[in-house]
C-alpha atoms as a PDB file:
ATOM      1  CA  UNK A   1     119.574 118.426 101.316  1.00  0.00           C
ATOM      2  CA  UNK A   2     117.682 120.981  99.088  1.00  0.00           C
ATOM      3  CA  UNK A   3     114.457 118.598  98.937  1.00  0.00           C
ATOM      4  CA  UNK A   4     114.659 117.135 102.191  1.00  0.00           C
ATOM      5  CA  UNK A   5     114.133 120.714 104.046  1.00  0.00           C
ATOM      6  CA  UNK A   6     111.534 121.636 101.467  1.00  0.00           C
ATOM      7  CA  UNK A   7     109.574 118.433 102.008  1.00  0.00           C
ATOM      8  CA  UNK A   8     110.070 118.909 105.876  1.00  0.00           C
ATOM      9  CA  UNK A   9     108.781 122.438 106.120  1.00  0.00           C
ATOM     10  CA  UNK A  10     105.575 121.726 103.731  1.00  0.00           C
ATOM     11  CA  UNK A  11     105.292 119.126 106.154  1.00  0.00           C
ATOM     12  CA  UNK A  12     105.535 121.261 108.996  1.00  0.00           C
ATOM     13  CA  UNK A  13     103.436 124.275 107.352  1.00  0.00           C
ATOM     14  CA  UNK A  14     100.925 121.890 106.372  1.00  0.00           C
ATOM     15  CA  UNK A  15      99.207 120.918 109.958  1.00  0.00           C
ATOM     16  CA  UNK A  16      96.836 123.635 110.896  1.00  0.00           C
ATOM     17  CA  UNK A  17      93.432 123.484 112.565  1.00  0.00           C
ATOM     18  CA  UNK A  18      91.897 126.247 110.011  1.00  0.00           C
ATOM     19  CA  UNK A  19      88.916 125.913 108.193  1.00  0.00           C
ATOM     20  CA  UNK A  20      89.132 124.529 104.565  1.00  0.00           C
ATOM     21  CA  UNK A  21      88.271 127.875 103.185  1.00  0.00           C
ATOM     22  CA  UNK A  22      91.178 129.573 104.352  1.00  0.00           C
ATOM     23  CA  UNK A  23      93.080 127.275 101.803  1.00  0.00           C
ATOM     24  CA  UNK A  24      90.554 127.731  99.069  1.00  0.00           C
ATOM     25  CA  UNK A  25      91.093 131.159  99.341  1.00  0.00           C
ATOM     26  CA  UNK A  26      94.773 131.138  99.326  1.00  0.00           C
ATOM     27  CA  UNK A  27      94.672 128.767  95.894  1.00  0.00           C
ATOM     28  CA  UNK A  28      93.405 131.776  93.672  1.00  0.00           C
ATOM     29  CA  UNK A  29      97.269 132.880  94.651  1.00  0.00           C
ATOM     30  CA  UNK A  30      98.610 130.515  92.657  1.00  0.00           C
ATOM     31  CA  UNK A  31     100.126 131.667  89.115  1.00  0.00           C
ATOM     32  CA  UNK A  32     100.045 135.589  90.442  1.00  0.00           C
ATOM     33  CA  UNK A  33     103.356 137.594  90.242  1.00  0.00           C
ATOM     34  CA  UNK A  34     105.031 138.260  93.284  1.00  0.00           C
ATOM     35  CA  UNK A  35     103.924 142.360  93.080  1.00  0.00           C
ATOM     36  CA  UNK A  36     100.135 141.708  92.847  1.00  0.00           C
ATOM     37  CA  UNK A  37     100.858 139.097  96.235  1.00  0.00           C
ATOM     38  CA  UNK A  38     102.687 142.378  97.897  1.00  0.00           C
ATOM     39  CA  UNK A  39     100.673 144.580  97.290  1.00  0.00           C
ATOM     40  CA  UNK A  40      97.105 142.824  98.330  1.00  0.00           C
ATOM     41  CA  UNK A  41      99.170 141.257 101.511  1.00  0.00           C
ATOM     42  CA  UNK A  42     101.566 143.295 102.512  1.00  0.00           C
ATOM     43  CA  UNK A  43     105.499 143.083 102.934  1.00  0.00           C
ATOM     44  CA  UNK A  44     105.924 139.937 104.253  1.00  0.00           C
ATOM     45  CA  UNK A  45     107.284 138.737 108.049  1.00  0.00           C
ATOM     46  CA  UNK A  46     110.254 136.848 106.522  1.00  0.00           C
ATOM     47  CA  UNK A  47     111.688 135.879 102.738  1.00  0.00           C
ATOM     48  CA  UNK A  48     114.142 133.261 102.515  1.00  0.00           C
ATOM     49  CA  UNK A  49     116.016 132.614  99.366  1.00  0.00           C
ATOM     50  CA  UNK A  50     116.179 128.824  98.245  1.00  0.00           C
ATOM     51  CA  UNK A  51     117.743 129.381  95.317  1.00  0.00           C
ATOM     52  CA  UNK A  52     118.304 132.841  92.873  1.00  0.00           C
ATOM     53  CA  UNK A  53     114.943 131.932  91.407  1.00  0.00           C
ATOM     54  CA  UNK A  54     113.065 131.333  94.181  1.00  0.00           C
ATOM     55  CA  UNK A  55     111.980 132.649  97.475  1.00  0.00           C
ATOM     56  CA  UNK A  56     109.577 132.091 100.426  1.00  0.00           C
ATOM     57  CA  UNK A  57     107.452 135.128 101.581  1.00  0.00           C
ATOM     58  CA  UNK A  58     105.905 134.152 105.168  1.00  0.00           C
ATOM     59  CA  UNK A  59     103.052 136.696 106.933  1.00  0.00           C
ATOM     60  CA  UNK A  60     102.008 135.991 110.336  1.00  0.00           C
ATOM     61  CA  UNK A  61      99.017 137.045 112.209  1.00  0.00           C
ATOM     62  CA  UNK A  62      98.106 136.930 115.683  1.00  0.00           C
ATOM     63  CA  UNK A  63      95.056 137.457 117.593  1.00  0.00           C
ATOM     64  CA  UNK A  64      94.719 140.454 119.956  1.00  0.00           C
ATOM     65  CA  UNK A  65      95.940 138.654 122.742  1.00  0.00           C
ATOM     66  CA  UNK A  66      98.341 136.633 121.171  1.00  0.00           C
ATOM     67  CA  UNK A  67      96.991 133.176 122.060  1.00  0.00           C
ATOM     68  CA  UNK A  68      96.210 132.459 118.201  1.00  0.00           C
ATOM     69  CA  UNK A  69      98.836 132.708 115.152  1.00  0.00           C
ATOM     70  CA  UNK A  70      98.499 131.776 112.124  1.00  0.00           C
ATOM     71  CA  UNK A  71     102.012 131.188 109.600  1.00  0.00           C
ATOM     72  CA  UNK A  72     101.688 131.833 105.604  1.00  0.00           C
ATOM     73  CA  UNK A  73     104.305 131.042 103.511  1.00  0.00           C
ATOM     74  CA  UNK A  74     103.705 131.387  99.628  1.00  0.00           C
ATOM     75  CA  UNK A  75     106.580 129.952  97.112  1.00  0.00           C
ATOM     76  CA  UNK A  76     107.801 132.326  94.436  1.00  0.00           C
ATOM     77  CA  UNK A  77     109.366 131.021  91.463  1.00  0.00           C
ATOM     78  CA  UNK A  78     110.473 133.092  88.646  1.00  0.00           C
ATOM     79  CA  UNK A  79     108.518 135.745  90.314  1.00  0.00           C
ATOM     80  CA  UNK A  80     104.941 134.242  90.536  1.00  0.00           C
ATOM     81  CA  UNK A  81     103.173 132.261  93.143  1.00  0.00           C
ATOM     82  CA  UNK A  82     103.553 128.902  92.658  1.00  0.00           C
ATOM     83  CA  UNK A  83     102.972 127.049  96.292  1.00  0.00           C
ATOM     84  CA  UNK A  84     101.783 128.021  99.364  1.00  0.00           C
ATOM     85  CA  UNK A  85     101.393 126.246 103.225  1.00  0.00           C
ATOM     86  CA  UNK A  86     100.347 127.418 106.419  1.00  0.00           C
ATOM     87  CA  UNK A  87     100.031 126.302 110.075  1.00  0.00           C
ATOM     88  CA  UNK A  88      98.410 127.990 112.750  1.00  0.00           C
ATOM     89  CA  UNK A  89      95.364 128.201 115.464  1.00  0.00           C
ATOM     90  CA  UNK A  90      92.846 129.870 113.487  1.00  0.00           C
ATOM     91  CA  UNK A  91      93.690 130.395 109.856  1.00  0.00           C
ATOM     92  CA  UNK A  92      91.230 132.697 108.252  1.00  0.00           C
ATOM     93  CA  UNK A  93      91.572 136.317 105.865  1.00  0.00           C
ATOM     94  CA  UNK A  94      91.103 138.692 108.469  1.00  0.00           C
ATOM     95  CA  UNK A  95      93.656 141.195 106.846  1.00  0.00           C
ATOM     96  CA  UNK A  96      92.423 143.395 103.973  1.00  0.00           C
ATOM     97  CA  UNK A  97      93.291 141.846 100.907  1.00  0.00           C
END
């Protein structure tokens, strides 16, 4: 059950019409500790425990008039970055990181 609703939501986080740097950008994430993620983005939207040692942070940003979105979700395990997906209109780092 665990790994079927994992593999559905990176399935479901993973269709976005962003450009390709947007993900780029979000790789250099990956292997940072939960505190440096936190503090450059934010407290996140949502967190959802998937087990004691790990945890899904999700931001969301809209556009002015709400007509865009764009849904970031990074994995933490053991405390550090270790996945991330996102879905959305127009997927770009418009918040200061």
């Amino acid at each position: 059950m665990y790994k079927s609703v994992l593999a559905f939501m990176a399935l479901l986080l993973s269709s976005c019409v962003s450009s390709p740097d947007y993900e780029e950008q979000l790789q250099v994430w990956i292997g940072a500790n939960q505190q440096s993620l936190t503090n450059a983005w934010g407290d996140p939207a949502t967190v959802n425990y998937i087990t004691p040692n790990q945890q899904l942070l999700t931001y969301f940003q809209m556009s002015p008039d709400g007509a865009e979105f764009c849904r970031t979700t990074f994995t933490i395990t053991d405390g550090n970055v270790t996945d991330f997906a996102f879905e959305g209109d127009d997927c770009e780092m418009t918040m200061n990181y």
